[in-house]
C-alpha atoms as a PDB file:
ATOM      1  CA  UNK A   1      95.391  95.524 149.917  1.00  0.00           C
ATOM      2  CA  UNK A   2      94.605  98.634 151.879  1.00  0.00           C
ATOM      3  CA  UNK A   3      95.168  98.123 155.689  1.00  0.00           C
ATOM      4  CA  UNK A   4      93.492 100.059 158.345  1.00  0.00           C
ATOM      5  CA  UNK A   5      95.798 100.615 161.950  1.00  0.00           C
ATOM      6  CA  UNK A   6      93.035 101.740 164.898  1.00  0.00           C
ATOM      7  CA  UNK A   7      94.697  99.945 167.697  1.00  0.00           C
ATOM      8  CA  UNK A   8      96.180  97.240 165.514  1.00  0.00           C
ATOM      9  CA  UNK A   9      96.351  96.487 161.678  1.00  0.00           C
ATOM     10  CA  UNK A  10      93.563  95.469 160.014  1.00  0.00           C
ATOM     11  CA  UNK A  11      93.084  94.358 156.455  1.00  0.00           C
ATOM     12  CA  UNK A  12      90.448  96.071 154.390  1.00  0.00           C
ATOM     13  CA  UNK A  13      88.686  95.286 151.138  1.00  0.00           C
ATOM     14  CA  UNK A  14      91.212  95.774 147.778  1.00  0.00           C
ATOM     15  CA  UNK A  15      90.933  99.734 146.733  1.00  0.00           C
ATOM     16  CA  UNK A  16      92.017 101.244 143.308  1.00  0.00           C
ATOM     17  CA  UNK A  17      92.733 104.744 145.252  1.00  0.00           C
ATOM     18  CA  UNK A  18      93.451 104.290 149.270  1.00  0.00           C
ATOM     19  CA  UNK A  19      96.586 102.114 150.345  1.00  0.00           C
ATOM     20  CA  UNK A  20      96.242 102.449 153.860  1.00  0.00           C
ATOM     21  CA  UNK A  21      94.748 104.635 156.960  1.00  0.00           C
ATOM     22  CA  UNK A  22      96.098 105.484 160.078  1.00  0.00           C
ATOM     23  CA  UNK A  23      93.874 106.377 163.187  1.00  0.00           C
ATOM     24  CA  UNK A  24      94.131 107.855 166.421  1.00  0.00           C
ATOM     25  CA  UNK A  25      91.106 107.335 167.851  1.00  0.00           C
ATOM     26  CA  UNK A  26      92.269 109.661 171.069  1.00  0.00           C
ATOM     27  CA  UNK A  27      92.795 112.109 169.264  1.00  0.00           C
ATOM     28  CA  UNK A  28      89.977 111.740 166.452  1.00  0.00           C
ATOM     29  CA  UNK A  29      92.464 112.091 163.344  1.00  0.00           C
ATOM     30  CA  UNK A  30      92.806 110.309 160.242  1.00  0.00           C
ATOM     31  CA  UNK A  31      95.629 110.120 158.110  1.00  0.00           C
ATOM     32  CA  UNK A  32      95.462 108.408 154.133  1.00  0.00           C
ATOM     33  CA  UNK A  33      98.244 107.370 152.279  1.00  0.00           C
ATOM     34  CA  UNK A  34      96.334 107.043 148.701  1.00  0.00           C
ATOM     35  CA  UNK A  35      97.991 104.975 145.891  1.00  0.00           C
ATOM     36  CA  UNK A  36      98.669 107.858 144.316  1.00  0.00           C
ATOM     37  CA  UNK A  37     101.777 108.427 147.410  1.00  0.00           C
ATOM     38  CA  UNK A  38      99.488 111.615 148.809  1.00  0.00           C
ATOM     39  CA  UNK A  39      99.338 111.580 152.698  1.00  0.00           C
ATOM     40  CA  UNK A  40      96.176 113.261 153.565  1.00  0.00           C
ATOM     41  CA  UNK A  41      95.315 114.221 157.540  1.00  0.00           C
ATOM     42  CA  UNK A  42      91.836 114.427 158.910  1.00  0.00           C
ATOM     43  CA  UNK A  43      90.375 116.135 161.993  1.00  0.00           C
ATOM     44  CA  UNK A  44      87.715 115.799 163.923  1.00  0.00           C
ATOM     45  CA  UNK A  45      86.795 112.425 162.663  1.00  0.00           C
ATOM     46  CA  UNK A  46      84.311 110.000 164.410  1.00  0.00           C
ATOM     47  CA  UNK A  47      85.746 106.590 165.556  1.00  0.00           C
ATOM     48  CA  UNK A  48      82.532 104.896 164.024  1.00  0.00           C
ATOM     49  CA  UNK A  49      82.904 106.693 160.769  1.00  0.00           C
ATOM     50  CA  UNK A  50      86.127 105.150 160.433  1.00  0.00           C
ATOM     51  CA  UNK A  51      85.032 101.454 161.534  1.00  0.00           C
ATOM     52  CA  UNK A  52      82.555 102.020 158.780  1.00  0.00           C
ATOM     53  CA  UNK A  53      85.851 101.537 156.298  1.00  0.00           C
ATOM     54  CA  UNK A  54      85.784  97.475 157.663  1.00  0.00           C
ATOM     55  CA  UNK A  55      82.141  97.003 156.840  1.00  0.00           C
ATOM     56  CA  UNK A  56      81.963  98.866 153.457  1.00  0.00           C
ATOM     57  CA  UNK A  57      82.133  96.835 149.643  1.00  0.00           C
ATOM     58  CA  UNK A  58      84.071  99.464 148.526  1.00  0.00           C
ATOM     59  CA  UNK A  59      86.400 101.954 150.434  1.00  0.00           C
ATOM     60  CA  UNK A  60      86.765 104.176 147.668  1.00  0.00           C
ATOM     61  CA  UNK A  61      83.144 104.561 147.386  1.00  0.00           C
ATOM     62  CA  UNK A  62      82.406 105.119 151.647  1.00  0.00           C
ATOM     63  CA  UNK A  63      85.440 107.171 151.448  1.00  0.00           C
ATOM     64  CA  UNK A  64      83.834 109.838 148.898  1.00  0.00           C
ATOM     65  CA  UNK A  65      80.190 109.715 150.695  1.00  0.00           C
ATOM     66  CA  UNK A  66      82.168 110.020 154.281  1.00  0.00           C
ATOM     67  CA  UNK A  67      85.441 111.766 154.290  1.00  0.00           C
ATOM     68  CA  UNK A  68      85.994 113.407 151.227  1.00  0.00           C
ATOM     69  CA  UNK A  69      84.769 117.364 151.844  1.00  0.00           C
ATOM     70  CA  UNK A  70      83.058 116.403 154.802  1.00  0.00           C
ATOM     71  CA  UNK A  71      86.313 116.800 157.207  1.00  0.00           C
ATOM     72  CA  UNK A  72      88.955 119.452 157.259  1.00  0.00           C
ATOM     73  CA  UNK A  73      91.785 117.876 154.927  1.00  0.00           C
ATOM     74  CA  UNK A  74      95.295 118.458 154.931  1.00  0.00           C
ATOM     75  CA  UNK A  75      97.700 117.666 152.384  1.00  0.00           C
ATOM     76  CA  UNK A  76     101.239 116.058 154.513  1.00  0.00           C
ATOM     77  CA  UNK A  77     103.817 116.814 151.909  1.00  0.00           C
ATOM     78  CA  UNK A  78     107.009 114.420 152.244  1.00  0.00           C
ATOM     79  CA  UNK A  79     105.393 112.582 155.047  1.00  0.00           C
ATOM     80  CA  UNK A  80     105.581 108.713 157.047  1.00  0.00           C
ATOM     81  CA  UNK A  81     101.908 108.346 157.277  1.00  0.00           C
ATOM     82  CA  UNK A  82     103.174 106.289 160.283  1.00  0.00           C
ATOM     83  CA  UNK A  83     104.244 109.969 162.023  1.00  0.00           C
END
């Protein structure tokens, strides 16, 4: 199950693709460790956008309408997403 950490952990909907998120809602960034192992980091991203993760059916799916070439994305090679 993918978890979601905004102040605390939070348990999200099963995903095929994300296996957790990390965000820092001081200073707006997102980081996603996909199942795949990639870390991904993402600027400039809305705290509501990423409560939006809680209330979607499928985090994949809000993921690719919300995220995904929407915000700046870096790829964190040999990264703790927890860093």
């Amino acid at each position: 199950m993918a978890t979601l950490e905004i102040r605390k952990s939070v348990k999200l909907p099963e995903s095929s693709i994300i296996e957790k998120l990390v965000y820092d809602k001081e200073k707006c960034t997102l980081r996603i460790q996909f199942e795949s192992g990639a870390v991904y980091f993402y600027k400039d991203v809305p705290q509501n956008i990423v409560k939006g993760f809680c209330k979607a059916p499928s985090i994949g799916s809000y993921f690719v309408s919300n995220i995904k070439n929407k915000f700046k994305a870096t790829k964190i090679e040999n990264s703790d997403i927890e860093k």
